[in-house]
PDB file of N, CA and C in Angstrom:
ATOM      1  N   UNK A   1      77.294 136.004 106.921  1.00  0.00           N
ATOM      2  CA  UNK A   1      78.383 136.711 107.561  1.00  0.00           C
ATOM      3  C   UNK A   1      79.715 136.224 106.988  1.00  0.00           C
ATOM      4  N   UNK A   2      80.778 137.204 106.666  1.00  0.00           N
ATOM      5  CA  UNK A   2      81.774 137.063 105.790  1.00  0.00           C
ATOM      6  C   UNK A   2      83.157 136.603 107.198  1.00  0.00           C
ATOM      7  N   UNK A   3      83.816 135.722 106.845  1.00  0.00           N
ATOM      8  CA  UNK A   3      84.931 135.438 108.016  1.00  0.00           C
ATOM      9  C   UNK A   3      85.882 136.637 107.716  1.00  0.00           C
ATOM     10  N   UNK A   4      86.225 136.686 108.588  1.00  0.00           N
ATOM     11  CA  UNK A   4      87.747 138.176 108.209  1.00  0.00           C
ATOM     12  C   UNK A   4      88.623 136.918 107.878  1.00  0.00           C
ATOM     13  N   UNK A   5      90.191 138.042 108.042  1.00  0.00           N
ATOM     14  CA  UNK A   5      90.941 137.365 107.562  1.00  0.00           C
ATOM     15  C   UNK A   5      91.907 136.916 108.739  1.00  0.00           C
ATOM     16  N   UNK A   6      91.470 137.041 109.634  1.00  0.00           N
ATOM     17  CA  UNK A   6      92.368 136.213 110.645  1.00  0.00           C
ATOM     18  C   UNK A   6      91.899 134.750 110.873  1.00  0.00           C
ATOM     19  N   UNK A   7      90.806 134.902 110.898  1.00  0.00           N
ATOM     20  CA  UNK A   7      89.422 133.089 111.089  1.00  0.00           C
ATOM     21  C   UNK A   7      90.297 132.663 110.058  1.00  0.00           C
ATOM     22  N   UNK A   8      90.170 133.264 108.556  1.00  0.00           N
ATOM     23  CA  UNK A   8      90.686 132.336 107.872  1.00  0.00           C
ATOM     24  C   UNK A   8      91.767 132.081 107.543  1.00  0.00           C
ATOM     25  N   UNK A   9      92.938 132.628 107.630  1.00  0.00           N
ATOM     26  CA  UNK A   9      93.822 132.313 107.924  1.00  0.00           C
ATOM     27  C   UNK A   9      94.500 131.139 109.089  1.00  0.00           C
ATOM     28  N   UNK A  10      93.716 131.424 110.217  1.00  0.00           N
ATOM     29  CA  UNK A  10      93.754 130.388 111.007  1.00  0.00           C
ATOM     30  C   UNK A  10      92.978 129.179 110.883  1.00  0.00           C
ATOM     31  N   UNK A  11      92.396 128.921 109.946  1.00  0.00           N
ATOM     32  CA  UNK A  11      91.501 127.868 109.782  1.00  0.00           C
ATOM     33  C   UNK A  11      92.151 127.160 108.896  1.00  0.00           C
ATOM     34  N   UNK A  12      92.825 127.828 107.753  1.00  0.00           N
ATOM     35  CA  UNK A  12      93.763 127.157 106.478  1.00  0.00           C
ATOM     36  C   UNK A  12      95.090 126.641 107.215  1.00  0.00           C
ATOM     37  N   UNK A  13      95.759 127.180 108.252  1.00  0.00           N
ATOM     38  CA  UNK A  13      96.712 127.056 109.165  1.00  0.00           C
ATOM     39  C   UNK A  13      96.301 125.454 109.952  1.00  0.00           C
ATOM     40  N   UNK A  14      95.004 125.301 110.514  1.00  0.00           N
ATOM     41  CA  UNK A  14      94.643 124.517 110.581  1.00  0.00           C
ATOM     42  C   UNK A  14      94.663 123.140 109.781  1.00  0.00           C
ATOM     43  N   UNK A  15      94.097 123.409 109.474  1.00  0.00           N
ATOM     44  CA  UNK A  15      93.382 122.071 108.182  1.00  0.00           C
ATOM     45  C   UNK A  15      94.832 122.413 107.603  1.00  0.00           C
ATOM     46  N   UNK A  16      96.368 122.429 107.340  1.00  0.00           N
ATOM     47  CA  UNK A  16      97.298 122.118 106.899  1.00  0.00           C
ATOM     48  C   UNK A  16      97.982 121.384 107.875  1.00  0.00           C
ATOM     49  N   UNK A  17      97.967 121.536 109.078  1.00  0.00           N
ATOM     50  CA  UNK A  17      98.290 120.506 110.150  1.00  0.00           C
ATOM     51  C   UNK A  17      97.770 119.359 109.772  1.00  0.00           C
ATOM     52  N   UNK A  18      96.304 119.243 109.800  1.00  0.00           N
ATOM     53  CA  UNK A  18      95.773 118.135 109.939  1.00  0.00           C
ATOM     54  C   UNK A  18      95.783 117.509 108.323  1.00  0.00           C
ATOM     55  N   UNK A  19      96.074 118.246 107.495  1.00  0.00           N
ATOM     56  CA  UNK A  19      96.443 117.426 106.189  1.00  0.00           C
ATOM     57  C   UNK A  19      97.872 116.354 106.591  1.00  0.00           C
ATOM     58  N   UNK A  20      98.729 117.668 106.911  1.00  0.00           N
ATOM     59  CA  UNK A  20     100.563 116.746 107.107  1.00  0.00           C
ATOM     60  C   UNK A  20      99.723 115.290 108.133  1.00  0.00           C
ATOM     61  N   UNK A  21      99.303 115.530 109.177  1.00  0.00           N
ATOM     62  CA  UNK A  21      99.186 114.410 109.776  1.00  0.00           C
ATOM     63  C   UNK A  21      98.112 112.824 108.888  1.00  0.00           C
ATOM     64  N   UNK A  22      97.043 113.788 108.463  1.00  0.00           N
ATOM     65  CA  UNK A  22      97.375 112.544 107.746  1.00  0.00           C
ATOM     66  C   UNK A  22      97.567 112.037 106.987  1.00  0.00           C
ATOM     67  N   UNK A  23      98.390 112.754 106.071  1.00  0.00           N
ATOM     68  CA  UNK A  23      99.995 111.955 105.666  1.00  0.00           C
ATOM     69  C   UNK A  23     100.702 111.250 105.868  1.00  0.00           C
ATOM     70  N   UNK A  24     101.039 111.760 107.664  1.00  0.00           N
ATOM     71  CA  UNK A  24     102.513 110.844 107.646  1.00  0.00           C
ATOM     72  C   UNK A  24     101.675 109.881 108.329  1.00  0.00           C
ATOM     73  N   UNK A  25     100.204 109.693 108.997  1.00  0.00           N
ATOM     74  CA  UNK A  25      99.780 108.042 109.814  1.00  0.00           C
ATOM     75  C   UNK A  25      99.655 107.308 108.147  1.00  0.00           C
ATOM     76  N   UNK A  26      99.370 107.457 107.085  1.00  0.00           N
ATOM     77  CA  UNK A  26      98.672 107.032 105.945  1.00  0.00           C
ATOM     78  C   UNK A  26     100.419 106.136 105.114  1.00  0.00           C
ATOM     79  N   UNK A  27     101.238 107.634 105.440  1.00  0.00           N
ATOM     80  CA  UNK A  27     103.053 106.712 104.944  1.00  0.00           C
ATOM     81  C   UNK A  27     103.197 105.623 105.665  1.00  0.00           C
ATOM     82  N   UNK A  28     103.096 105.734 106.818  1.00  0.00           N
ATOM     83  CA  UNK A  28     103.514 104.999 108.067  1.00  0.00           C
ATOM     84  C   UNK A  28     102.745 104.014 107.994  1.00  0.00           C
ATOM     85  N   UNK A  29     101.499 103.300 107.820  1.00  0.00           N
ATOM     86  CA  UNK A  29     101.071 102.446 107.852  1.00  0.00           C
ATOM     87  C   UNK A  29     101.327 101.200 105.958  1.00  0.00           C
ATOM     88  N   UNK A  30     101.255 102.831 105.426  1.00  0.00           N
ATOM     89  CA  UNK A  30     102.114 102.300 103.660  1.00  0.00           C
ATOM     90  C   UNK A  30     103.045 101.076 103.942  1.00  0.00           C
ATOM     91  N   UNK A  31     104.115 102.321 104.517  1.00  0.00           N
ATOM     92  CA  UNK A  31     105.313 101.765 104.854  1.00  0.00           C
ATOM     93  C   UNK A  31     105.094 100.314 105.575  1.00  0.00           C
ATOM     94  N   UNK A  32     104.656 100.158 107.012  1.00  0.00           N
ATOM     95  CA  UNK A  32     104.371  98.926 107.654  1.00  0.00           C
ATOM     96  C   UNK A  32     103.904  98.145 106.557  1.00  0.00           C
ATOM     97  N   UNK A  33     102.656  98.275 105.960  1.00  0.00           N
ATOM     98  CA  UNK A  33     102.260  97.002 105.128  1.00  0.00           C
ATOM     99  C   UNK A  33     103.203  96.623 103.938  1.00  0.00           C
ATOM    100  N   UNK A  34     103.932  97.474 103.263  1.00  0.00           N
ATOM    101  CA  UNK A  34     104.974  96.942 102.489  1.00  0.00           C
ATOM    102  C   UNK A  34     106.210  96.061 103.177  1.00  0.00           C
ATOM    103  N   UNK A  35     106.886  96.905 104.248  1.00  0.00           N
ATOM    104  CA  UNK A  35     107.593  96.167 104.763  1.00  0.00           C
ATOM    105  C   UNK A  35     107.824  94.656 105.320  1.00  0.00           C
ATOM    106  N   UNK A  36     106.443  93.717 104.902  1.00  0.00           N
ATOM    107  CA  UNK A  36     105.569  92.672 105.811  1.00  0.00           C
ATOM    108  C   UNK A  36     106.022  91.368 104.617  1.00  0.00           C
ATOM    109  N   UNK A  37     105.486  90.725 105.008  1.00  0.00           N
ATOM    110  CA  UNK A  37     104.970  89.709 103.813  1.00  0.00           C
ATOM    111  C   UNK A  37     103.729  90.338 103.050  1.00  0.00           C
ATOM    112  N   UNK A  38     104.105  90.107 101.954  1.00  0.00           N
ATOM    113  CA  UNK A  38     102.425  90.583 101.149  1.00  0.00           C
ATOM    114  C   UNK A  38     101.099  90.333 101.267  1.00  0.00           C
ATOM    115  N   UNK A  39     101.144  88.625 101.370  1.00  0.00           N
ATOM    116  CA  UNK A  39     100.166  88.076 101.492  1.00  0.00           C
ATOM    117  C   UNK A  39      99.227  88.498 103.049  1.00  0.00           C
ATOM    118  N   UNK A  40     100.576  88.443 104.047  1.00  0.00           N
ATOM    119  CA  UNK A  40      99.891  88.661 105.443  1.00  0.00           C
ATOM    120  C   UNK A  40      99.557  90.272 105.643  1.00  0.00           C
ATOM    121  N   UNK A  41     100.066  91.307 104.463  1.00  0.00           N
ATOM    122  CA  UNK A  41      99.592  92.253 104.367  1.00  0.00           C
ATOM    123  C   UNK A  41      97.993  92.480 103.874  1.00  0.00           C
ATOM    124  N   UNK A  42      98.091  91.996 102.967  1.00  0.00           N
ATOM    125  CA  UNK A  42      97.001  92.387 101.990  1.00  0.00           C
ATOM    126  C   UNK A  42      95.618  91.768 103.081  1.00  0.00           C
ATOM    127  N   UNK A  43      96.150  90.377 103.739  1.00  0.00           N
ATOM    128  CA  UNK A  43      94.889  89.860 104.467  1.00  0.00           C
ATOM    129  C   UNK A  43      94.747  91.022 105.862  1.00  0.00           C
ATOM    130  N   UNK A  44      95.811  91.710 106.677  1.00  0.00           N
ATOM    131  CA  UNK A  44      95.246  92.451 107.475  1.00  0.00           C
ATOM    132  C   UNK A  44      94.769  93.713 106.642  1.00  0.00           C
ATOM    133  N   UNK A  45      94.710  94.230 105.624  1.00  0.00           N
ATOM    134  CA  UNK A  45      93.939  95.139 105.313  1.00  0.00           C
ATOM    135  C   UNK A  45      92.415  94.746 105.441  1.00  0.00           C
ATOM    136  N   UNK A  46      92.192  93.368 104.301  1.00  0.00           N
ATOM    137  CA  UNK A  46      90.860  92.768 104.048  1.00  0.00           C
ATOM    138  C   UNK A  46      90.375  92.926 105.740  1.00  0.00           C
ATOM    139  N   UNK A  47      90.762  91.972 106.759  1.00  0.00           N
ATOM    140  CA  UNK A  47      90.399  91.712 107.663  1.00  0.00           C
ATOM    141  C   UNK A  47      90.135  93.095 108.454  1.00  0.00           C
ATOM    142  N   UNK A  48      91.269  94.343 108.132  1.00  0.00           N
ATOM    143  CA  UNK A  48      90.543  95.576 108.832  1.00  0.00           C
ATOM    144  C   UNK A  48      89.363  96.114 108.729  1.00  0.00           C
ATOM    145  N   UNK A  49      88.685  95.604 107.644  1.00  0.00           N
ATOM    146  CA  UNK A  49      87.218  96.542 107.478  1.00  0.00           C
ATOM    147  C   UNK A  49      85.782  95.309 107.081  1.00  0.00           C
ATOM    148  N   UNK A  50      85.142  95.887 108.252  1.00  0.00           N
ATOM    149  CA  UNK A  50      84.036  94.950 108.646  1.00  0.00           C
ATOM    150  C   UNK A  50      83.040  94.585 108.034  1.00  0.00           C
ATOM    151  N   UNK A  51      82.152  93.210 107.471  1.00  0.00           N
ATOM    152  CA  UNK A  51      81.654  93.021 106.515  1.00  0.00           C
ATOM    153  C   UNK A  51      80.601  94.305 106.737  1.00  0.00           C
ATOM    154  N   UNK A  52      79.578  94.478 107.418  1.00  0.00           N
ATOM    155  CA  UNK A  52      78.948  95.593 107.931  1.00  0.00           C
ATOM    156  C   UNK A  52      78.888  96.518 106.768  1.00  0.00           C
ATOM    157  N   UNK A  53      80.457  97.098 106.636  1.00  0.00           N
ATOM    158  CA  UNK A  53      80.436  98.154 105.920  1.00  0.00           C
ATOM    159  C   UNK A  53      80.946  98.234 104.315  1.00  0.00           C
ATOM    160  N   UNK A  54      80.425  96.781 103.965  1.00  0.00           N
ATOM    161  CA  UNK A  54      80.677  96.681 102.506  1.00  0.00           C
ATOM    162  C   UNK A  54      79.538  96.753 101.998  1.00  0.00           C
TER     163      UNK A  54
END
């Protein structure tokens, strides 16, 4: 079954929201970790992601 063109339109409408957003959480956290000390940056990244999932 073929979507018309309102689904898709509203679906691309969609998923462009949710692109901008995450954008600006992805700047915003950029931003925070640059703004920091480096070192205490770079270790809360390491420390954000759990051995688990390496």
């Amino acid at each position: 079954m073929k979507p018309n063109r309102q689904t898709t339109s509203t679906l691309l409408k969609i998923s462009a929201i949710l692109w901008v957003i995450w954008g600006l959480v992805h700047a915003l956290a950029g931003g925070l970790t640059i703004s920091g000390d480096t070192a205490t940056a770079v270790s809360g990244i390491a420390d954000g992601v759990g051995y688990d999932l390496n």
